[in-house]
C-alpha atoms as a PDB file:
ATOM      1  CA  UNK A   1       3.525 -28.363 -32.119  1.00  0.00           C
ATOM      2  CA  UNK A   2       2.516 -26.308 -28.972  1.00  0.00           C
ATOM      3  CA  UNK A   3       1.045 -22.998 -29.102  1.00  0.00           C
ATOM      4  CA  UNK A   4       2.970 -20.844 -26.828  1.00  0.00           C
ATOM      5  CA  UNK A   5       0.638 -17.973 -26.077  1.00  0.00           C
ATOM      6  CA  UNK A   6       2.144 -14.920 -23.838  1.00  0.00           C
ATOM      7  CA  UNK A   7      -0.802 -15.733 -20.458  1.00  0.00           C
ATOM      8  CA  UNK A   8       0.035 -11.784 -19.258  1.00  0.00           C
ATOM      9  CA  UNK A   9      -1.251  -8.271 -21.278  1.00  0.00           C
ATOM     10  CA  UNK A  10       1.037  -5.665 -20.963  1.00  0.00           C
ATOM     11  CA  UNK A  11       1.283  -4.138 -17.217  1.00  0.00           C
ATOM     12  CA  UNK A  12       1.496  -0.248 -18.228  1.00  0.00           C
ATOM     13  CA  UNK A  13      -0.128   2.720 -16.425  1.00  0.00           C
ATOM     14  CA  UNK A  14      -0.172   6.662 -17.419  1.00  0.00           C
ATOM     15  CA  UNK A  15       2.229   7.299 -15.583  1.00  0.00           C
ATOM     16  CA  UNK A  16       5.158   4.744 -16.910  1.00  0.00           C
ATOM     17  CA  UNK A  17       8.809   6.520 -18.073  1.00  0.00           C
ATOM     18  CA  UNK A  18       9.980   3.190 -18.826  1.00  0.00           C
ATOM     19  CA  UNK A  19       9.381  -0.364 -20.768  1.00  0.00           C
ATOM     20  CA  UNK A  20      10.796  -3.404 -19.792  1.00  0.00           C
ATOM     21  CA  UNK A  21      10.806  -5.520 -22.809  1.00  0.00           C
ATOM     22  CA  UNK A  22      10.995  -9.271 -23.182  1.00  0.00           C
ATOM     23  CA  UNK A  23       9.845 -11.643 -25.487  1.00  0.00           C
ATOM     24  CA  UNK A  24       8.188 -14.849 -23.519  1.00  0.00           C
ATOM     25  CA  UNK A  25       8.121 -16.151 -20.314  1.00  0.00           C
ATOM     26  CA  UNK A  26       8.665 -20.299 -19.883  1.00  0.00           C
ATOM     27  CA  UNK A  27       5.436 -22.498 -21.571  1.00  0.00           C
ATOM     28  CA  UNK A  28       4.457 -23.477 -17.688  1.00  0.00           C
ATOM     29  CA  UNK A  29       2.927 -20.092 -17.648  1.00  0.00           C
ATOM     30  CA  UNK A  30       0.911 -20.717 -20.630  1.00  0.00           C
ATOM     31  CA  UNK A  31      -0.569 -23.781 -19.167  1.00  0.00           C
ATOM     32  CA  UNK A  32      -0.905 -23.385 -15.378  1.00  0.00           C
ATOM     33  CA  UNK A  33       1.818 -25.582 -14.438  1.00  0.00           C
ATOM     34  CA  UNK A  34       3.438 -23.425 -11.906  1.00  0.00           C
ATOM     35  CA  UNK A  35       6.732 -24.393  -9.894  1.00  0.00           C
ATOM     36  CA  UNK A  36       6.561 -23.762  -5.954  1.00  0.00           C
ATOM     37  CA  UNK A  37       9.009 -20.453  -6.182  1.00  0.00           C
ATOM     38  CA  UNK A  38       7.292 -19.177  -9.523  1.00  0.00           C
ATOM     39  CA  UNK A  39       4.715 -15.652  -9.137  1.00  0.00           C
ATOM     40  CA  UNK A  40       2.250 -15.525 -11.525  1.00  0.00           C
ATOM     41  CA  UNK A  41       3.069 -12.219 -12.932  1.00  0.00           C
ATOM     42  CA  UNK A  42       5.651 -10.757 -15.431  1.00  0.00           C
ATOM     43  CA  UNK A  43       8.988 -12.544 -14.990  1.00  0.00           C
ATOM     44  CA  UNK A  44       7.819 -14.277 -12.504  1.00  0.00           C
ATOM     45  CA  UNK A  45      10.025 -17.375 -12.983  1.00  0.00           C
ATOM     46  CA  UNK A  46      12.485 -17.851 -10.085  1.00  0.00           C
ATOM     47  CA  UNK A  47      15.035 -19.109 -12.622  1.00  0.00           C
ATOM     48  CA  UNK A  48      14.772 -16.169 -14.668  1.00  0.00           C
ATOM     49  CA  UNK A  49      16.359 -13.784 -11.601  1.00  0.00           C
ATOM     50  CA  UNK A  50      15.169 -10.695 -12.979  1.00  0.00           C
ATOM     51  CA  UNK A  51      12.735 -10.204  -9.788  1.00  0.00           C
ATOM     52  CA  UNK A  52      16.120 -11.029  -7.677  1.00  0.00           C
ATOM     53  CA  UNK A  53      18.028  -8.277  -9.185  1.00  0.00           C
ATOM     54  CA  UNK A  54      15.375  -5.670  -8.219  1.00  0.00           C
ATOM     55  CA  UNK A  55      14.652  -7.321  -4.752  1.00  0.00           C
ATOM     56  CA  UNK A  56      18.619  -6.608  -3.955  1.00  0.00           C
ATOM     57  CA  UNK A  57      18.826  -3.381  -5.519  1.00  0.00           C
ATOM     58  CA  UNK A  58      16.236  -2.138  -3.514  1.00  0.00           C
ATOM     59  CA  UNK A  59      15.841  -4.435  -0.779  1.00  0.00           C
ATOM     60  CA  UNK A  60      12.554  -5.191  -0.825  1.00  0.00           C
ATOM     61  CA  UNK A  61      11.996  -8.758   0.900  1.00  0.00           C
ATOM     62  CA  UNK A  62      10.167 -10.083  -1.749  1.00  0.00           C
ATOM     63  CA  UNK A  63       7.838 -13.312  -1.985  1.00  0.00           C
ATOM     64  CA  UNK A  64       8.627 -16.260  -4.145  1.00  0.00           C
ATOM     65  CA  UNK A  65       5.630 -18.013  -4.284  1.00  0.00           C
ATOM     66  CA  UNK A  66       1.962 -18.702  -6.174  1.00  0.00           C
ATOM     67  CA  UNK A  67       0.164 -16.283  -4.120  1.00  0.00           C
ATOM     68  CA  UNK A  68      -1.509 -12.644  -4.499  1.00  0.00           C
ATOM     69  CA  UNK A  69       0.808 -11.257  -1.892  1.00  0.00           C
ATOM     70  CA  UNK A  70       3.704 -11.800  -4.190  1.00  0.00           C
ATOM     71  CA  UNK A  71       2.150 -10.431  -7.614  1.00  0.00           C
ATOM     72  CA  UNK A  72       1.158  -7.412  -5.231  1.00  0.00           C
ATOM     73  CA  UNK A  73       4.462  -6.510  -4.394  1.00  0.00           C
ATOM     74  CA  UNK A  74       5.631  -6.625  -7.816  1.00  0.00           C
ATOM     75  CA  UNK A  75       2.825  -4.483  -9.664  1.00  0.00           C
ATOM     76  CA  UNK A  76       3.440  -1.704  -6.309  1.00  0.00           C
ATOM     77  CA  UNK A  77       6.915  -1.525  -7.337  1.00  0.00           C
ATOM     78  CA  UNK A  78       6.487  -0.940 -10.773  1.00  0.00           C
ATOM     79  CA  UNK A  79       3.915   1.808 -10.343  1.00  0.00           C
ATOM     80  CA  UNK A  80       5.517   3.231  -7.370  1.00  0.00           C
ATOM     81  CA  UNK A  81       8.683   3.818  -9.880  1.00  0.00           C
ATOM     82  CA  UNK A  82       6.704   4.061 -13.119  1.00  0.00           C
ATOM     83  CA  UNK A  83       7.979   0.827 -14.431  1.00  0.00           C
ATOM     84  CA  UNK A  84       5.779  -0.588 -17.011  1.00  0.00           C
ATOM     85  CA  UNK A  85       6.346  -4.597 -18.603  1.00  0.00           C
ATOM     86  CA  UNK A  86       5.352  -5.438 -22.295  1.00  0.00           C
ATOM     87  CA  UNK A  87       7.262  -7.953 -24.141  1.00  0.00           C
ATOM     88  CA  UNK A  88       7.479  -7.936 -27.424  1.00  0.00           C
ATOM     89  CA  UNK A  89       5.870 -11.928 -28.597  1.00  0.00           C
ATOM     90  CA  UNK A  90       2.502 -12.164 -28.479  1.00  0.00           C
ATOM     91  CA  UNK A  91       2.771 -16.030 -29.521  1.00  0.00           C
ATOM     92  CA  UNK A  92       4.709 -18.770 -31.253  1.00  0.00           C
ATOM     93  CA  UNK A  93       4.603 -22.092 -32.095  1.00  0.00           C
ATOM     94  CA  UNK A  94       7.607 -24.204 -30.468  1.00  0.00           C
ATOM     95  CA  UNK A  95       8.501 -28.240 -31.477  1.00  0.00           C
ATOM     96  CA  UNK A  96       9.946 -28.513 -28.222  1.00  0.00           C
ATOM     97  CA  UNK A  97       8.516 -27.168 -25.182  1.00  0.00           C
ATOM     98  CA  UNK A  98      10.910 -24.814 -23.446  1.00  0.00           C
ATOM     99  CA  UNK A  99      11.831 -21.242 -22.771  1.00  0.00           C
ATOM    100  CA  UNK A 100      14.802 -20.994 -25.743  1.00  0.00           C
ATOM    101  CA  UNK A 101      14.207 -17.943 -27.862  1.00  0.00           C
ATOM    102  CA  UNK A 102      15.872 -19.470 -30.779  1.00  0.00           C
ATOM    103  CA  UNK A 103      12.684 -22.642 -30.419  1.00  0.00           C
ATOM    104  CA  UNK A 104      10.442 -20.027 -31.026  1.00  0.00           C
ATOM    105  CA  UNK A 105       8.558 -20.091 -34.553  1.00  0.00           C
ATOM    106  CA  UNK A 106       5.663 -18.621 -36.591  1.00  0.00           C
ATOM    107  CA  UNK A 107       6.106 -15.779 -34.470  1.00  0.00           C
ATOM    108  CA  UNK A 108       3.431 -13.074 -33.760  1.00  0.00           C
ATOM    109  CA  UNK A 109       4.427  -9.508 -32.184  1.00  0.00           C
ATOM    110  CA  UNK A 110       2.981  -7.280 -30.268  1.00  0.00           C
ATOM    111  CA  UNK A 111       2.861  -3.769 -31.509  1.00  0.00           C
ATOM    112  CA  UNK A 112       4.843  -2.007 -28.881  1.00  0.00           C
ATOM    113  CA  UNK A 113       5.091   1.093 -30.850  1.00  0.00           C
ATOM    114  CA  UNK A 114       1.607   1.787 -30.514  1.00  0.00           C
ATOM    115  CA  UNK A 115       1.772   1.228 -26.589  1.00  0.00           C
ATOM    116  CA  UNK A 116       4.961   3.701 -26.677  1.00  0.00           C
ATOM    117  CA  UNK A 117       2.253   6.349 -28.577  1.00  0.00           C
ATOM    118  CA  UNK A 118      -0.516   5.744 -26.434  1.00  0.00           C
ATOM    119  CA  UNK A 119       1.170   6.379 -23.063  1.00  0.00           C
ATOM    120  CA  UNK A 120       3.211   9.647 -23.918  1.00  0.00           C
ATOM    121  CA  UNK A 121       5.157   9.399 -20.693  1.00  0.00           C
ATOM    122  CA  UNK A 122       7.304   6.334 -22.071  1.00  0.00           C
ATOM    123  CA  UNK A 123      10.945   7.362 -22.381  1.00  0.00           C
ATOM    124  CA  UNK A 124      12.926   4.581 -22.092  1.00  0.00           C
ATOM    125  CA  UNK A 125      12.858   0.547 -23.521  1.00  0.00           C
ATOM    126  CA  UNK A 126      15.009  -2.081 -21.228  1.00  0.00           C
ATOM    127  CA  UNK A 127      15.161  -4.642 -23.547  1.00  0.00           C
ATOM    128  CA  UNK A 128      15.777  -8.395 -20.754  1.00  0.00           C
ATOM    129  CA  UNK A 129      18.582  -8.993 -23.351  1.00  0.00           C
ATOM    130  CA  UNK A 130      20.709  -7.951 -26.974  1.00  0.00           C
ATOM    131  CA  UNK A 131      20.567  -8.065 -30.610  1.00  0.00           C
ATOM    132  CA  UNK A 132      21.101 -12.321 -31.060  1.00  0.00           C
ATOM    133  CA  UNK A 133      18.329 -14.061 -33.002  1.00  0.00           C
ATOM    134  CA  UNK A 134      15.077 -13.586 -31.497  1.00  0.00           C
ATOM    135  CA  UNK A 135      15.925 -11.918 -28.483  1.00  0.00           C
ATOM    136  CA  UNK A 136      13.801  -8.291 -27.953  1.00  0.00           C
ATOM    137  CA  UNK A 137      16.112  -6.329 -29.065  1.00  0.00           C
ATOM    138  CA  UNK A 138      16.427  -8.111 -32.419  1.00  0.00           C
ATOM    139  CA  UNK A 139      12.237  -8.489 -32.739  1.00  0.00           C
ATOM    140  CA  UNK A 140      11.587  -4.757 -32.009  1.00  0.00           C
ATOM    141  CA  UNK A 141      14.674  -4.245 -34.661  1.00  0.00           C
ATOM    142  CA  UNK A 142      12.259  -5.816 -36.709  1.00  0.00           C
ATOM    143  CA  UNK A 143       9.101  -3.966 -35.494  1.00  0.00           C
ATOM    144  CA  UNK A 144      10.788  -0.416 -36.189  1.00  0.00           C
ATOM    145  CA  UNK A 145      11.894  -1.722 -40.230  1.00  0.00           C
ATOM    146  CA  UNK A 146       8.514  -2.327 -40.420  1.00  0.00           C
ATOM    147  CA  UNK A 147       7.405   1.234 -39.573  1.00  0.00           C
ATOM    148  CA  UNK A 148      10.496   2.536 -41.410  1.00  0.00           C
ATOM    149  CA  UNK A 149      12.249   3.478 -38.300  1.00  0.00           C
ATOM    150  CA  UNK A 150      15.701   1.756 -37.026  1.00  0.00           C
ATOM    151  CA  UNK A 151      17.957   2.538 -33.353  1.00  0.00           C
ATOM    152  CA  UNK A 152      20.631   4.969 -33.678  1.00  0.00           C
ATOM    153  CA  UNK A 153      23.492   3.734 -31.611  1.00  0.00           C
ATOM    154  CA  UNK A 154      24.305   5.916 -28.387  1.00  0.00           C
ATOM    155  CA  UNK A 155      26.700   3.724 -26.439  1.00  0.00           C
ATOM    156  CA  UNK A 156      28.503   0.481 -28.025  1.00  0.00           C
ATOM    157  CA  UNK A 157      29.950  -0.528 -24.088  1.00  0.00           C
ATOM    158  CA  UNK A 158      27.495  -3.283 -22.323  1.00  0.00           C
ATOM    159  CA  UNK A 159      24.805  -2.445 -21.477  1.00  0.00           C
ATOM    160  CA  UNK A 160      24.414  -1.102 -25.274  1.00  0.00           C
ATOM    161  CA  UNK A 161      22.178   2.064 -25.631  1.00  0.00           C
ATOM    162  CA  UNK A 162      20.295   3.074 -28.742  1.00  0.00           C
ATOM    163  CA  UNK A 163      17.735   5.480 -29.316  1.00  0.00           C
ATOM    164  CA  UNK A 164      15.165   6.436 -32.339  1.00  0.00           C
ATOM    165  CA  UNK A 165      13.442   9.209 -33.380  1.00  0.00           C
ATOM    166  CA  UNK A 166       9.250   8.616 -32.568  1.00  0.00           C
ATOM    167  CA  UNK A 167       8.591  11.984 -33.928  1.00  0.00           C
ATOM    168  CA  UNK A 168       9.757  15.381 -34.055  1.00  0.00           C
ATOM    169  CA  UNK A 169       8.965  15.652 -30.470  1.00  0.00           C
ATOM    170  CA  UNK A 170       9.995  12.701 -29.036  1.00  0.00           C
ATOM    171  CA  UNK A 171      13.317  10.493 -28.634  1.00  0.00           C
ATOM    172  CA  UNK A 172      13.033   7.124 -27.112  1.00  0.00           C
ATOM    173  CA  UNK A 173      16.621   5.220 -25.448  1.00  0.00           C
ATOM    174  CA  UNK A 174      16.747   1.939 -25.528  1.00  0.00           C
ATOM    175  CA  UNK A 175      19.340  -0.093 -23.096  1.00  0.00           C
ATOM    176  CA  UNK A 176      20.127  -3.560 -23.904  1.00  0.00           C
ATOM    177  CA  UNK A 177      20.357  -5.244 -20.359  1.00  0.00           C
ATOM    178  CA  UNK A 178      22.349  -8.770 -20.164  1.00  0.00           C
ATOM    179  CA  UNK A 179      19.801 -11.345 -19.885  1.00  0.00           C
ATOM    180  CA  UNK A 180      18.967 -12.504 -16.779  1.00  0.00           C
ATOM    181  CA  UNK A 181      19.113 -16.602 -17.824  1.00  0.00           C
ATOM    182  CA  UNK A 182      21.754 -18.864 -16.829  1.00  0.00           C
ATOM    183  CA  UNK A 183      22.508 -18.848 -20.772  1.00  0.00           C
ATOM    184  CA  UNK A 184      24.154 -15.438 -20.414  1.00  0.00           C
ATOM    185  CA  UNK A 185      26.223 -16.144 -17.795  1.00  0.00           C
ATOM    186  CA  UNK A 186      28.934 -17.485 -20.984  1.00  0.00           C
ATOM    187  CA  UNK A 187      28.760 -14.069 -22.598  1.00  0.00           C
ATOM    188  CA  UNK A 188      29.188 -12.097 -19.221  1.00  0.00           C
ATOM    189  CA  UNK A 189      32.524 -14.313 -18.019  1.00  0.00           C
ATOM    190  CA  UNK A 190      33.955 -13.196 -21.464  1.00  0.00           C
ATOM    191  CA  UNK A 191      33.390  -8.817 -20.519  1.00  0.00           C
ATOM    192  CA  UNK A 192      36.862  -7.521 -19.972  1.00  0.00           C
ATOM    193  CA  UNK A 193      34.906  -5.640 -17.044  1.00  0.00           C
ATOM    194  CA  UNK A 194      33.259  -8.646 -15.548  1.00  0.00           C
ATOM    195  CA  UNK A 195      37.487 -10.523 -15.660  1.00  0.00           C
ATOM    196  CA  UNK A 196      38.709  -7.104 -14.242  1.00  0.00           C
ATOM    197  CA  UNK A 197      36.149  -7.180 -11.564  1.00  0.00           C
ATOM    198  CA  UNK A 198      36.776 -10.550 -10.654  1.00  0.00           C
ATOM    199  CA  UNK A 199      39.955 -10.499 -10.907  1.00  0.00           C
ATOM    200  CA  UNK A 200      39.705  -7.370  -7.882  1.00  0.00           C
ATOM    201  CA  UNK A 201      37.583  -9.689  -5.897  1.00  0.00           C
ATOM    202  CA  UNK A 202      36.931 -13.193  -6.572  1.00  0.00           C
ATOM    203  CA  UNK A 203      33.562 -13.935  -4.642  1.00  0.00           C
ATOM    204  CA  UNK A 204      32.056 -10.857  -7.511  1.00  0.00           C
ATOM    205  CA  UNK A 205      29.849 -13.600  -9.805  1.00  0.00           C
ATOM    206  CA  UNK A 206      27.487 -13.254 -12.819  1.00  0.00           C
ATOM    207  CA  UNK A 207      24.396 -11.886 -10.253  1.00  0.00           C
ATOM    208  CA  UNK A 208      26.722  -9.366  -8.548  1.00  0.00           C
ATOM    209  CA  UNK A 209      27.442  -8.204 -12.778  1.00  0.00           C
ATOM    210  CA  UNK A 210      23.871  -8.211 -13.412  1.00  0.00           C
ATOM    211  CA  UNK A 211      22.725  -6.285 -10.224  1.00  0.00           C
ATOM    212  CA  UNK A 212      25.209  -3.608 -11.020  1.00  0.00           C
ATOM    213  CA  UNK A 213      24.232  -3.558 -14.353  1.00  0.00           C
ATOM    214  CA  UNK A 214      20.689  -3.034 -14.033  1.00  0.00           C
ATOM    215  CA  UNK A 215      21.234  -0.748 -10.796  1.00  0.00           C
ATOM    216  CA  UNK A 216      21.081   2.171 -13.278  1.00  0.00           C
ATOM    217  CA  UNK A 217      18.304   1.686 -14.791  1.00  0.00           C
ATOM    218  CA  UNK A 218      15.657  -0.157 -12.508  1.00  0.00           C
END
């Protein structure tokens, strides 16, 4: 059974509006074993294209490589737009060694409300993905039940927007972005907006979706 420890603490500063919420990033962050294109940082995987989405939003020529240079970029962007990471799993135990949410077992979280309460600034929660089974959206379901809080439903169109009550003086929003794996791409083909779109122009693809998706909100 391997451990699957999250290697990064959250990246939040007193000045962050907004979360970005995941739950794990692939086990070779956990141990070290680093591909040539990953960053050692928050979604820092290549494969996981969340880092491409931002780099074409707002063009900034990012690296894609193991150095300090390239984690530097990414924490000046976040604080320069008052971006803060911290996804939700703190650790799980997986029988087979990949990035699948659904492998993930004995799961610990992290207690994200308490971050939201500690830096008052916090506004908004982009969950990296929806409500199926063990994605952050469904966990911090769970972490709100706990604390006898649930999401009020504010939009039901993709990207889905909740929001819950903190306390009488503050309302949090929380946008379910589509999943930046290759796993999604199934769900977004099947959008009556992404066929509509494509059918307009057929060079528009899953990243073009994504990028206009999250152009909103990062």
């Amino acid at each position: 059974m391997f451990h699957h420890k999250h290697p990064y603490q959250p990246f939040i500063n007193s000045d962050s509006t907004k979360l970005i919420v995941g739950t794990l990033p692939p086990p070779r962050f956990s141990t070290g074993e680093l591909l040539e294109k990953d960053v050692d940082f928050c979604y820092g995987s290549y494969y996981n294209s969340l880092w491409l989405f931002i780099d074409e939003i707002h063009n900034l020529n990012l690296r894609y490589d193991n150095s300090n240079e390239a984690i530097n970029q990414r924490k000046a962007f976040l604080i320069k737009n008052n971006i803060g990471v911290c996804d939700i799993v703190e650790s799980a135990e997986r029988e087979k060694i990949d990035a699948s949410d659904l492998g993930m077992k004995n799961i610990k979280l992290r207690n994200v409300l308490k971050y939201i309460k500690d830096y008052s600034k916090i506004d908004t929660l982009l969950f990296t993905g929806g409500n199926s089974k063990n994605g952050p959206e469904y966990f911090f379901r769970k972490h709100l039940k706990t604390h006898n809080l649930k999401l009020e439903v504010v939009s039901n169109e993709v990207p889905r927007i909740h929001q819950f009550e903190l306390d009488e003086k503050r309302t949090i929003k929380t946008v379910s972005l589509t999943s930046g794996s290759g796993a999604a791409n199934i769900s977004i083909s099947r959008l009556p907006l992404y066929k509509q779109l494509k059918a307009k122009n057929p060079k528009f693809n899953t990243f073009d979706f994504r990028v206009m998706q999250y152009r909103e909100f990062l």
